[in-house]
Protein backbone atom coordinates (compact mmCIF):
# COMPACT_ATOMS: atom_id res chain seq x y z
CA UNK A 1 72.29 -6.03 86.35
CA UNK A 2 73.81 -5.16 89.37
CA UNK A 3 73.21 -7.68 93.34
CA UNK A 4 74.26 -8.13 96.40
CA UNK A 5 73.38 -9.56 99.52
CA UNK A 6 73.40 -8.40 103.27
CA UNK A 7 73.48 -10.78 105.55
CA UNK A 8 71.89 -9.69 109.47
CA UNK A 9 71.06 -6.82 107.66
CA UNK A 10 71.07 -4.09 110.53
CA UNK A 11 67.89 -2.37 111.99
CA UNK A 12 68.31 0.60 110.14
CA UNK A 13 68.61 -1.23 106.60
CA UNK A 14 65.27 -3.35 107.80
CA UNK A 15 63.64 -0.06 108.64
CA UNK A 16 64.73 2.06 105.24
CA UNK A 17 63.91 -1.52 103.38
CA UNK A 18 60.53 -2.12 104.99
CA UNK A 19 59.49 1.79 103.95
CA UNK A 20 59.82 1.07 100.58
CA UNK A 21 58.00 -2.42 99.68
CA UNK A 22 54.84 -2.30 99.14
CA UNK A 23 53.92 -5.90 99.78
CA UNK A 24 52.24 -6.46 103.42
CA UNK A 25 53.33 -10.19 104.07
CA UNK A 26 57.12 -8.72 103.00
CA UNK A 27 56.91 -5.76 105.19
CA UNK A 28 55.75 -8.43 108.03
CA UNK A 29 58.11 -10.53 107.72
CA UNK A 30 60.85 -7.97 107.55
CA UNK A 31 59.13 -6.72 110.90
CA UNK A 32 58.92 -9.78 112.61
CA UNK A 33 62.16 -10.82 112.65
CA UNK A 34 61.93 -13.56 109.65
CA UNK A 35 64.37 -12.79 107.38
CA UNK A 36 67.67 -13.54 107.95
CA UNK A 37 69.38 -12.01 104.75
CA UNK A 38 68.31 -9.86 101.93
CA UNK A 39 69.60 -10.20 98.54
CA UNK A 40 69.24 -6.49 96.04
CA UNK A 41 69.32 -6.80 92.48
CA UNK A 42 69.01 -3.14 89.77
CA UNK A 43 68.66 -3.49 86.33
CA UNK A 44 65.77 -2.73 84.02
CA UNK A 45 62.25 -3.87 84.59
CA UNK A 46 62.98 -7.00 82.58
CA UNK A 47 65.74 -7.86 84.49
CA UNK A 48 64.16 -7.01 87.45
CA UNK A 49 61.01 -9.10 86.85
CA UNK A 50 62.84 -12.29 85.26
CA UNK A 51 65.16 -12.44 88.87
CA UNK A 52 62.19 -12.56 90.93
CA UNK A 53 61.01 -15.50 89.16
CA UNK A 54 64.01 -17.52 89.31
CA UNK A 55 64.82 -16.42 92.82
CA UNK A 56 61.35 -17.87 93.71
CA UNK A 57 61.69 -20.76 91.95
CA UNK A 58 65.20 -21.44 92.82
CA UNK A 59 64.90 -21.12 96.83
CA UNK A 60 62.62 -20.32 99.92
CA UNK A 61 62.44 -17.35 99.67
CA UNK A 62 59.99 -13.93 99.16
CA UNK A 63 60.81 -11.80 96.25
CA UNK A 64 59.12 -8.17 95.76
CA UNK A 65 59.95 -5.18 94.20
CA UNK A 66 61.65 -2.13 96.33
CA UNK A 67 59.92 1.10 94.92
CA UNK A 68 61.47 4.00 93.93
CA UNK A 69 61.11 7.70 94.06
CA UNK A 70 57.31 7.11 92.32
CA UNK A 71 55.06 3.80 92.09
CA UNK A 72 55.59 3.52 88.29
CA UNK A 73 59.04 3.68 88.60
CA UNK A 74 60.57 -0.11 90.14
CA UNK A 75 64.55 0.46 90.96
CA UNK A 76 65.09 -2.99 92.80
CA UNK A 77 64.08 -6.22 93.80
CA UNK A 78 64.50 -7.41 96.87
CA UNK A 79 65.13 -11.30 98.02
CA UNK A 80 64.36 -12.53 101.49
CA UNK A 81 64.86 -14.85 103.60
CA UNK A 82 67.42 -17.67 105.21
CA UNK A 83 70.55 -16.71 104.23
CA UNK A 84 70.85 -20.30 102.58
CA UNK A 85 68.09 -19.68 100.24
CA UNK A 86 68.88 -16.05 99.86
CA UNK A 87 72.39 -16.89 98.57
CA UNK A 88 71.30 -20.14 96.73
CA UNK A 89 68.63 -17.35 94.92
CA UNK A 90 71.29 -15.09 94.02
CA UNK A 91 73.50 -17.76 92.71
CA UNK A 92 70.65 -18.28 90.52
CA UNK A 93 70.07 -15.12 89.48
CA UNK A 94 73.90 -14.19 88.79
CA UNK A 95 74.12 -17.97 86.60
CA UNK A 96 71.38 -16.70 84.55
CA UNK A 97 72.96 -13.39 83.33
């Protein structure tokens, strides 16, 4: 699995983000100004689903799946929030592999 993180992720990274989750309170938050960081993670759906519940469990944080070029197919995840928790979730995620 491939992740990284962007930290004060720019406004045009929030804007091509926030176009492709499909979770309202995510897209909000990514609106509002309440995420300070953004971890990515790629890999298979497995992958994919397994670092969204450690990243949740691990830190403070909102994990949701960015959606590819059709709804059945999931490319990323997507972690957000502080960018304590975001990198303390990513940790997590990368320990686990």
């Amino acid at each position: 699995m491939k992740f990284a993180a962007i930290h004060r992720p720019s406004e045009a990274v929030l804007s091509m983000i926030t176009r492709r989750i499909s979770d309202k309170s995510a897209r909000d938050a990514l609106n509002n100004g309440g995420v300070e960081s953004i971890g990515i993670c790629q890999g298979s759906v497995l992958e994919i689903i397994v670092a969204g519940d450690i990243a949740e469990k691990t830190a403070d944080v909102t994990a949701c799946e960015l959606n590819g070029s059709c709804p059945q197919h999931m490319t990323c995840l997507v972690v957000l929030g502080k960018t304590s928790a975001v990198a303390a979730a990513m940790e997590a995620i990368a320990a686990a592999r």
